[in-house]
N, C-alpha and C. Protein backbone atom coordinates (compact mmCIF):
# COMPACT_ATOMS: atom_id res chain seq x y z
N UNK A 1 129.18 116.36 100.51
CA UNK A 1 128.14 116.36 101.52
C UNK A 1 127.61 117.76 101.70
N UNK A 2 126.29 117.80 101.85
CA UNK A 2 125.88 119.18 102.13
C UNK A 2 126.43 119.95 103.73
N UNK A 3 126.57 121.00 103.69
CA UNK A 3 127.61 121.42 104.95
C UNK A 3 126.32 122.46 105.38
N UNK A 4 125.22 122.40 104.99
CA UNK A 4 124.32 122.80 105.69
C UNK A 4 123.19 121.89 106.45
N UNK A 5 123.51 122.18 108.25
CA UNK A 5 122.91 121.05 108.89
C UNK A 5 121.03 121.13 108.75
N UNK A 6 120.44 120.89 108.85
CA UNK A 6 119.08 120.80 108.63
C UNK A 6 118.19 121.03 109.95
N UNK A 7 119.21 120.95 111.23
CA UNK A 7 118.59 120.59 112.51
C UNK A 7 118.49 119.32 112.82
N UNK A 8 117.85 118.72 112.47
CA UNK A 8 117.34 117.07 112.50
C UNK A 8 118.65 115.91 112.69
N UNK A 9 119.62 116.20 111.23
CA UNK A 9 119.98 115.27 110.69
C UNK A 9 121.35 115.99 110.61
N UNK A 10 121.86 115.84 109.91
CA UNK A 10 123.96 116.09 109.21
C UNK A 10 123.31 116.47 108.04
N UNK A 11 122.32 116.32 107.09
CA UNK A 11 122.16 116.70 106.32
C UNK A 11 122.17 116.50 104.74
N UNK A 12 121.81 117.02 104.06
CA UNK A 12 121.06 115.67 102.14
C UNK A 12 122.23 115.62 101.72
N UNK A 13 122.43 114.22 101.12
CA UNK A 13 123.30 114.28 100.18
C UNK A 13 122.78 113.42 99.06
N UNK A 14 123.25 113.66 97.80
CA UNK A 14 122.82 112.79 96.63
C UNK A 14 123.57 111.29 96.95
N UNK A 15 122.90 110.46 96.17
CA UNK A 15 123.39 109.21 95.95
C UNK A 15 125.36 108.64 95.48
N UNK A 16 125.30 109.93 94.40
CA UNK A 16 126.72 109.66 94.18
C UNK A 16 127.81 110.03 94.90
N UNK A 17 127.10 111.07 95.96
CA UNK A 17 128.05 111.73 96.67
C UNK A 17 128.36 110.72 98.24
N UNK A 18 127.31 109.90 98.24
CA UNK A 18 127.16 109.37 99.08
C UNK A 18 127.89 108.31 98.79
N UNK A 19 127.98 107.61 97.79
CA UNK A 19 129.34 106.68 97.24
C UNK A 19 130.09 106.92 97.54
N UNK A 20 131.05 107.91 97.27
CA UNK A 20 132.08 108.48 97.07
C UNK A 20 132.58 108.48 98.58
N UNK A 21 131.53 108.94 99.30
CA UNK A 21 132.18 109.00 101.21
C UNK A 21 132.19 107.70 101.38
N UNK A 22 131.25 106.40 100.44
CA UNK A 22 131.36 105.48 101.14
C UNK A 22 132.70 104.55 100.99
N UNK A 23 132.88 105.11 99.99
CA UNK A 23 134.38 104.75 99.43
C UNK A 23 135.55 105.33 99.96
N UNK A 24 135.44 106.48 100.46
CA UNK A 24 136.77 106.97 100.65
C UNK A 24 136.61 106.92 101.97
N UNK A 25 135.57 106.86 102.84
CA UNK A 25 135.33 106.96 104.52
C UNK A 25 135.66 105.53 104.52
N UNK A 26 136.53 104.72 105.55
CA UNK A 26 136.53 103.31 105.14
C UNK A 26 135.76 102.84 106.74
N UNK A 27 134.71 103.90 107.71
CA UNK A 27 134.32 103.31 108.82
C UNK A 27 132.66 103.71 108.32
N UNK A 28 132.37 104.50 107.18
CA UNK A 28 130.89 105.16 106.81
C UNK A 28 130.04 104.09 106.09
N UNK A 29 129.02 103.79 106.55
CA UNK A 29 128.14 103.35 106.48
C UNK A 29 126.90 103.51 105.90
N UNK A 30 126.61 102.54 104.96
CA UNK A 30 125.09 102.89 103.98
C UNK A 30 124.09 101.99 105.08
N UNK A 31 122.96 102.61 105.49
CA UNK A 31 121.55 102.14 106.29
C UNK A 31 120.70 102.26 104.97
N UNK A 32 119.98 101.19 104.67
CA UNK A 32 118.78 100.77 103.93
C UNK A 32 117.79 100.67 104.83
N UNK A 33 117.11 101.72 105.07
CA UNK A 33 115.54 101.81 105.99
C UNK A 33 114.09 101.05 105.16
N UNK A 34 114.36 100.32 104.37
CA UNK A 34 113.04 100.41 103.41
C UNK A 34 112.99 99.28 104.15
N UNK A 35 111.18 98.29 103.28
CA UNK A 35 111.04 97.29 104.24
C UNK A 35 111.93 95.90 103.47
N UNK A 36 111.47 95.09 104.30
CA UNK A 36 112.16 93.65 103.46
C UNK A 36 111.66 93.27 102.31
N UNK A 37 110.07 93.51 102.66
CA UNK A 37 109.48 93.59 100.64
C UNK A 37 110.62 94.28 99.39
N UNK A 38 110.72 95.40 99.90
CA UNK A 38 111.29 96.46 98.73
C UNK A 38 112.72 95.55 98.84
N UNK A 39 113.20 95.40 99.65
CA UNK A 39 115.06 94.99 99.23
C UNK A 39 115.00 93.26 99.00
N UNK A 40 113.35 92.84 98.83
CA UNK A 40 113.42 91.52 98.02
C UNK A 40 112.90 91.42 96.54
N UNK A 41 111.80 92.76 96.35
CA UNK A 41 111.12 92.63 95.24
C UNK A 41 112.38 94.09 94.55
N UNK A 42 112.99 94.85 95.16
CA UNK A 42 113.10 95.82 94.24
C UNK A 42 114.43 95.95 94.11
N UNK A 43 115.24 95.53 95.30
CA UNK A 43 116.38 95.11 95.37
C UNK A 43 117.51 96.36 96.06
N UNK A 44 118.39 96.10 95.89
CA UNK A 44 119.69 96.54 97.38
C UNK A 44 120.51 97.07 96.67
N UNK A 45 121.45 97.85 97.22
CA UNK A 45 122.60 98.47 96.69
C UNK A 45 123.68 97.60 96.94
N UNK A 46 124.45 97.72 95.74
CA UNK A 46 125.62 96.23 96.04
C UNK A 46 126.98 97.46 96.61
N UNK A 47 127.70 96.84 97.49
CA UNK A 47 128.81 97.90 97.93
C UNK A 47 129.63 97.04 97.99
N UNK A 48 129.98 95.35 97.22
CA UNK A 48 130.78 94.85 97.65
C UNK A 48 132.23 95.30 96.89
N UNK A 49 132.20 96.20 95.96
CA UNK A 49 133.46 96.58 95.25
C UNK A 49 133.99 97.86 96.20
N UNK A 50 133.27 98.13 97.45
CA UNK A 50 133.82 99.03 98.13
C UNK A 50 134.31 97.88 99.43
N UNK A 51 133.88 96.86 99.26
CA UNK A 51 134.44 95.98 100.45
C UNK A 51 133.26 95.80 101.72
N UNK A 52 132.49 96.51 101.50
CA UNK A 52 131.09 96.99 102.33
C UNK A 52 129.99 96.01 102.16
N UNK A 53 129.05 96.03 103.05
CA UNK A 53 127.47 95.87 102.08
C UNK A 53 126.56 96.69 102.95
N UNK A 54 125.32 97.31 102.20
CA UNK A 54 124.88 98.11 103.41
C UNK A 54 123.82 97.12 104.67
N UNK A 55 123.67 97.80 105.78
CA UNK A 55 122.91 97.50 106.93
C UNK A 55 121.44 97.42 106.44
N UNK A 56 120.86 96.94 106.40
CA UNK A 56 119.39 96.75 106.51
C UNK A 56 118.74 96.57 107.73
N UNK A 57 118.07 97.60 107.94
CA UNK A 57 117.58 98.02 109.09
C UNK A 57 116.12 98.69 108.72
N UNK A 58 115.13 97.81 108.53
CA UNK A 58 113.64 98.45 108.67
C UNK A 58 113.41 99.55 109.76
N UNK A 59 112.65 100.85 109.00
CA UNK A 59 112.27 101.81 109.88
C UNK A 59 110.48 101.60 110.11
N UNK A 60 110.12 101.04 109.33
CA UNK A 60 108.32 100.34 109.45
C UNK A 60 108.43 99.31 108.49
N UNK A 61 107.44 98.39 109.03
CA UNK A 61 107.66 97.17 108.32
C UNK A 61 106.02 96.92 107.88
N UNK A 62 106.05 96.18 106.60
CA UNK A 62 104.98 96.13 106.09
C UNK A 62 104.07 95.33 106.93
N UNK A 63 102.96 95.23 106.61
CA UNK A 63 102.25 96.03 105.88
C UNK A 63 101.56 97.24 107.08
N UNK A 64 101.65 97.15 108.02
CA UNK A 64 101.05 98.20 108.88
C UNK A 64 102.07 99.12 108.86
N UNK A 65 103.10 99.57 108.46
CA UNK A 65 104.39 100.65 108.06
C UNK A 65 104.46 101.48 109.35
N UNK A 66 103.97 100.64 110.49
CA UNK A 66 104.59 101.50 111.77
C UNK A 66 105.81 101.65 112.07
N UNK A 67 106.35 102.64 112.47
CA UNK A 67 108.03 102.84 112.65
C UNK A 67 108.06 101.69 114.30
N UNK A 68 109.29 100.80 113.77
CA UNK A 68 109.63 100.09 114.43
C UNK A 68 110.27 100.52 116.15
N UNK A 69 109.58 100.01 116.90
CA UNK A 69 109.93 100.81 118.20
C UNK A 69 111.82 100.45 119.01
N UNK A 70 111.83 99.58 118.24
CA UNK A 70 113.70 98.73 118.34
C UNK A 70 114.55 99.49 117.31
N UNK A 71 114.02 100.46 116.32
CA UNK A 71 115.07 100.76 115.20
C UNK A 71 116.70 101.21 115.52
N UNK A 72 116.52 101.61 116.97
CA UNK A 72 117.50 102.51 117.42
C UNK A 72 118.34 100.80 118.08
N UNK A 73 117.56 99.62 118.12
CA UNK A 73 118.74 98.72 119.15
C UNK A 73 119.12 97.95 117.88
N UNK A 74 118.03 97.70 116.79
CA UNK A 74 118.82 96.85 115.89
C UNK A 74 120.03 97.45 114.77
N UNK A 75 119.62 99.00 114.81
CA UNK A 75 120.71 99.68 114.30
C UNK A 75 122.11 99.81 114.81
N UNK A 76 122.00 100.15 115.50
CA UNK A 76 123.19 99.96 117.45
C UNK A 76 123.71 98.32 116.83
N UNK A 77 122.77 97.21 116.90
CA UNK A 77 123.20 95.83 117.14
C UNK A 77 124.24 95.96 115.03
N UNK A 78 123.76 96.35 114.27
CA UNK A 78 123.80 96.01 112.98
C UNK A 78 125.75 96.68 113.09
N UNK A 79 125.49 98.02 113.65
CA UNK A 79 126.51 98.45 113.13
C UNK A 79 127.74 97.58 114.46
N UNK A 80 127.52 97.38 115.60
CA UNK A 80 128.58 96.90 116.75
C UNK A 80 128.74 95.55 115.74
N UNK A 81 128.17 94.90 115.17
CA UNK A 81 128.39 93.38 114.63
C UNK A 81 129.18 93.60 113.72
N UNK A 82 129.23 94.41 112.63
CA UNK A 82 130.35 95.19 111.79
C UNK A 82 131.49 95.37 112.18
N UNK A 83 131.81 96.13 113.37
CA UNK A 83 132.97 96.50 114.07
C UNK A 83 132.95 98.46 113.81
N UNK A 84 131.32 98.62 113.26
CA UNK A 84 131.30 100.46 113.09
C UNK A 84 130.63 101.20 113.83
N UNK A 85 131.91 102.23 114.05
CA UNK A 85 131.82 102.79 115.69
C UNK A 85 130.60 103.71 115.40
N UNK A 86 129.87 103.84 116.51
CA UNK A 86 128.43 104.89 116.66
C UNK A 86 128.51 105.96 116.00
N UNK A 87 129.57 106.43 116.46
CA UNK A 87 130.29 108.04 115.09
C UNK A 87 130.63 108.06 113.67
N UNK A 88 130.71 106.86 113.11
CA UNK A 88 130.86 106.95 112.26
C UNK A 88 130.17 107.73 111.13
N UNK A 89 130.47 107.91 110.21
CA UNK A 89 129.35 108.50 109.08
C UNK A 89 128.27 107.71 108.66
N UNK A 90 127.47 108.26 108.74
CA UNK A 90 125.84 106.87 108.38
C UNK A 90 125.19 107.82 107.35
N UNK A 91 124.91 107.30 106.33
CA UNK A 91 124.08 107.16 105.12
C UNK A 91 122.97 106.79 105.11
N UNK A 92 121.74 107.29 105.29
CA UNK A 92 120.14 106.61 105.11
C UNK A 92 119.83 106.69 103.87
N UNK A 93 118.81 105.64 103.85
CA UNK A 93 118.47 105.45 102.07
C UNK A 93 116.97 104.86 102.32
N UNK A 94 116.29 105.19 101.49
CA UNK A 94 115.07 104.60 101.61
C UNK A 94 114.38 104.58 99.97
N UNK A 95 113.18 104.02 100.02
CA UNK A 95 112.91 104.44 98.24
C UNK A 95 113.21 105.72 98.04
N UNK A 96 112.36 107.11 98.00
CA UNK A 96 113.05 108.39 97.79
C UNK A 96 113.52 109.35 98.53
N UNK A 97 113.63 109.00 99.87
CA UNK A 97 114.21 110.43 100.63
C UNK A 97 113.59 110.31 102.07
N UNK A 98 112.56 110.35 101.89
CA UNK A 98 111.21 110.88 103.08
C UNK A 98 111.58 109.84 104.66
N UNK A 99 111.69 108.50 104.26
CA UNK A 99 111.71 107.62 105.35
C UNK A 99 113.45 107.53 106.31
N UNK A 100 114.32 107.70 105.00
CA UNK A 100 115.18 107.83 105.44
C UNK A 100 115.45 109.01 106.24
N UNK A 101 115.16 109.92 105.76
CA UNK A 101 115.46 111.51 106.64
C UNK A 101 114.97 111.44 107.87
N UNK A 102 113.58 110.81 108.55
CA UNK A 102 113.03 110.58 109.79
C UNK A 102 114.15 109.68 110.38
N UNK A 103 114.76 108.45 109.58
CA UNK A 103 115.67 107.75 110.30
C UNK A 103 116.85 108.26 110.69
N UNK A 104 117.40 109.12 109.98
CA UNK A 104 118.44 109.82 110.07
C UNK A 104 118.43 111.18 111.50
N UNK A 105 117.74 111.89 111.16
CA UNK A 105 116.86 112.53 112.24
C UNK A 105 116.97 111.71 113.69
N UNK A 106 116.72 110.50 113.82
CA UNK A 106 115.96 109.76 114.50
C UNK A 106 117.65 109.76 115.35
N UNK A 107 118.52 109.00 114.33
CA UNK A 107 119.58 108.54 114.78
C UNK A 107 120.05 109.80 115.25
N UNK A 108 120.11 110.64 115.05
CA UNK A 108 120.70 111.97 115.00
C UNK A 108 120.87 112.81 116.46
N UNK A 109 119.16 112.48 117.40
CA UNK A 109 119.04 112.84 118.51
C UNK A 109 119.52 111.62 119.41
N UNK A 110 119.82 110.23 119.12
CA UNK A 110 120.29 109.39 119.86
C UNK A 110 121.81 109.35 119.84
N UNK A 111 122.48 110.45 119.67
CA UNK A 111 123.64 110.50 119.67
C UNK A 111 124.53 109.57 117.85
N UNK A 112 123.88 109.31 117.14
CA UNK A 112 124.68 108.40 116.05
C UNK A 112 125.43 109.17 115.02
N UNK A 113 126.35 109.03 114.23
CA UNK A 113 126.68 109.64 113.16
C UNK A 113 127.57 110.31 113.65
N UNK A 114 128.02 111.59 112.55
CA UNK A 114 126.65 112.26 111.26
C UNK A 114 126.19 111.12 110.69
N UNK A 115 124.64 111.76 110.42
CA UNK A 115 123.88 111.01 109.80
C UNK A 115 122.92 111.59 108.83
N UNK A 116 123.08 111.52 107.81
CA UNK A 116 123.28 111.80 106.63
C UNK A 116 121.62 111.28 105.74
N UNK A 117 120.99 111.98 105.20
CA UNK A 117 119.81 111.50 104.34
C UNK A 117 120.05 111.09 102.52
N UNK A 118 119.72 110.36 102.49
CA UNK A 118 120.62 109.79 100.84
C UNK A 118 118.99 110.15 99.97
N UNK A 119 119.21 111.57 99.24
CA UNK A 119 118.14 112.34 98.82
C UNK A 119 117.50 111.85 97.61
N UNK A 120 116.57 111.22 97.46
CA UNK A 120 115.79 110.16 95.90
C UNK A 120 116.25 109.33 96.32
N UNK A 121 117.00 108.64 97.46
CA UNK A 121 116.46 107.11 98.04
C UNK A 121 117.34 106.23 96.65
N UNK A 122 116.89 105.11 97.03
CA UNK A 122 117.11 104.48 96.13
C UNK A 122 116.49 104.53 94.41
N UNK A 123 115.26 104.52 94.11
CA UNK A 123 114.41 104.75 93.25
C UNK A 123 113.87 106.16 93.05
N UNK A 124 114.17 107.10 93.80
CA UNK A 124 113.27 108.38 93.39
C UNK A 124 112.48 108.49 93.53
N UNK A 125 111.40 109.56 92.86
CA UNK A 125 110.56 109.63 92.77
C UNK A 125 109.81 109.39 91.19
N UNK A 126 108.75 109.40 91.00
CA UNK A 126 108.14 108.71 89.36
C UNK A 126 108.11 109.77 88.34
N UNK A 127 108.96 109.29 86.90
CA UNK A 127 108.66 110.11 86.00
C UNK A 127 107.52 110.56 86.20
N UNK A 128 108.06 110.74 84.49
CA UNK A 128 106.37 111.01 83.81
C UNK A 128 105.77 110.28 83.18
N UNK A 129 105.64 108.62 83.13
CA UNK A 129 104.94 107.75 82.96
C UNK A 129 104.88 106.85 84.55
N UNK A 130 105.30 107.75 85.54
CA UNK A 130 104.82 107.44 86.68
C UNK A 130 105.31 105.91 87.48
N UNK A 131 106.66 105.66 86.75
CA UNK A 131 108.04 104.85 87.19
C UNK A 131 109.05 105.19 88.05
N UNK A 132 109.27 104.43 88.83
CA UNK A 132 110.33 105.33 89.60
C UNK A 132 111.75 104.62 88.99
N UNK A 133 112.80 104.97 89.73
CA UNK A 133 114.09 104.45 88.88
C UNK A 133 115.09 105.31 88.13
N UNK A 134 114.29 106.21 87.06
CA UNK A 134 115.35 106.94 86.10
C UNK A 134 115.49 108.47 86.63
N UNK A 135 114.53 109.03 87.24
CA UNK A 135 114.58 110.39 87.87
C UNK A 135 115.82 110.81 88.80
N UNK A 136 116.10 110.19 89.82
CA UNK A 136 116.63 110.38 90.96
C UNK A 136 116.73 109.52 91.52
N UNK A 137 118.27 109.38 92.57
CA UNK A 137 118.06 108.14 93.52
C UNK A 137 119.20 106.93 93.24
N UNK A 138 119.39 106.41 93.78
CA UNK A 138 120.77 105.15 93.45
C UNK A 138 120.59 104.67 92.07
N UNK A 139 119.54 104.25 92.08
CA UNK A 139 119.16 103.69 90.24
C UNK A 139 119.87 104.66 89.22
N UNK A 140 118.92 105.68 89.40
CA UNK A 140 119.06 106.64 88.43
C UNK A 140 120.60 107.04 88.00
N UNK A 141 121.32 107.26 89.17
CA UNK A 141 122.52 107.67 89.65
C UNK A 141 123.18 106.36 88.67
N UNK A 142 123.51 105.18 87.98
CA UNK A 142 123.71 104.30 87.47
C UNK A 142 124.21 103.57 88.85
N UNK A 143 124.24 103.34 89.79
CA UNK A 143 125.23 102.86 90.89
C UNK A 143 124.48 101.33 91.25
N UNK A 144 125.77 100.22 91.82
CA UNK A 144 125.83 99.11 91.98
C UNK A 144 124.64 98.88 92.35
N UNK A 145 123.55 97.79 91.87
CA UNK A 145 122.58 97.14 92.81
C UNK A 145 122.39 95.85 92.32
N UNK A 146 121.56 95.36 93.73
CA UNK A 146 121.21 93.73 92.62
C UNK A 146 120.05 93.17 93.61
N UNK A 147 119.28 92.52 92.82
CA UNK A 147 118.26 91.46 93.77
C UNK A 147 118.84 90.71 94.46
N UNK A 148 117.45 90.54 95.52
CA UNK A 148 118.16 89.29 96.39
C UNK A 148 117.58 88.05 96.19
């Protein structure tokens, strides 16, 4: 984990590193901020070989991508239904970085976490034939995913 705080947030960590806490932290938590489009058309991180699956928790929802004004009660509701305490370690993920870090941030001043930005997101950002996936990001990283 990066041990430099950012202000905002707890601060970037890569995808694999973010495994690795999610694996060995057994109360840390992966948040999927993207919308329900993306974790139906593009698909989810599988964590069930860690015993996990992550929270899905929209931070704007399509198609008007306004940040959801509940993010902070359905996040609260996602993780108490789990049995994972507010402190725990939280992981944001979004396609590459950007949405998650506001969520993380977000959680950050409402008392949650550490809370942690998962840096290239799931997909990254786009080569150079302007794909996302192989650059950066859970994909790239080879790590568990699958459609829903």
């Amino acid at each position: 984990m990066s041990s430099q705080m950012n202000g905002a947030h707890a601060g970037d960590i890569d995808a694999q590193a973010a495994w690795l806490q999610l694996k060995s932290v057994p109360e840390a938590q992966l948040v999927d901020v993207r919308t329900r489009e993306e974790w139906t058309f593009v698909g989810v991180p599988d964590l069930a070989e860690l015993g996990k699956q992550a929270l899905l928790v929209e931070w704007q929802s399509w198609p008007a991508m306004n940040v959801g004004h509940d993010f902070l009660d359905r996040l609260r509701a996602g993780l108490k239904e789990r049995g994972v305490p507010e402190t725990a370690p939280l992981f944001f993920l979004c396609r590459s970085g950007a949405r998650s870090a506001a969520a993380a941030a977000t959680a950050t001043a409402s008392g949650f976490g550490p809370s942690y930005n998962v840096v290239g997101g799931f997909e990254g950002p786009h080569d150079a034939d302007r794909h996302r996936g192989a650059v950066e990001g859970w994909k790239a990283r080879g790590l568990p995913w699958l459609q829903t």
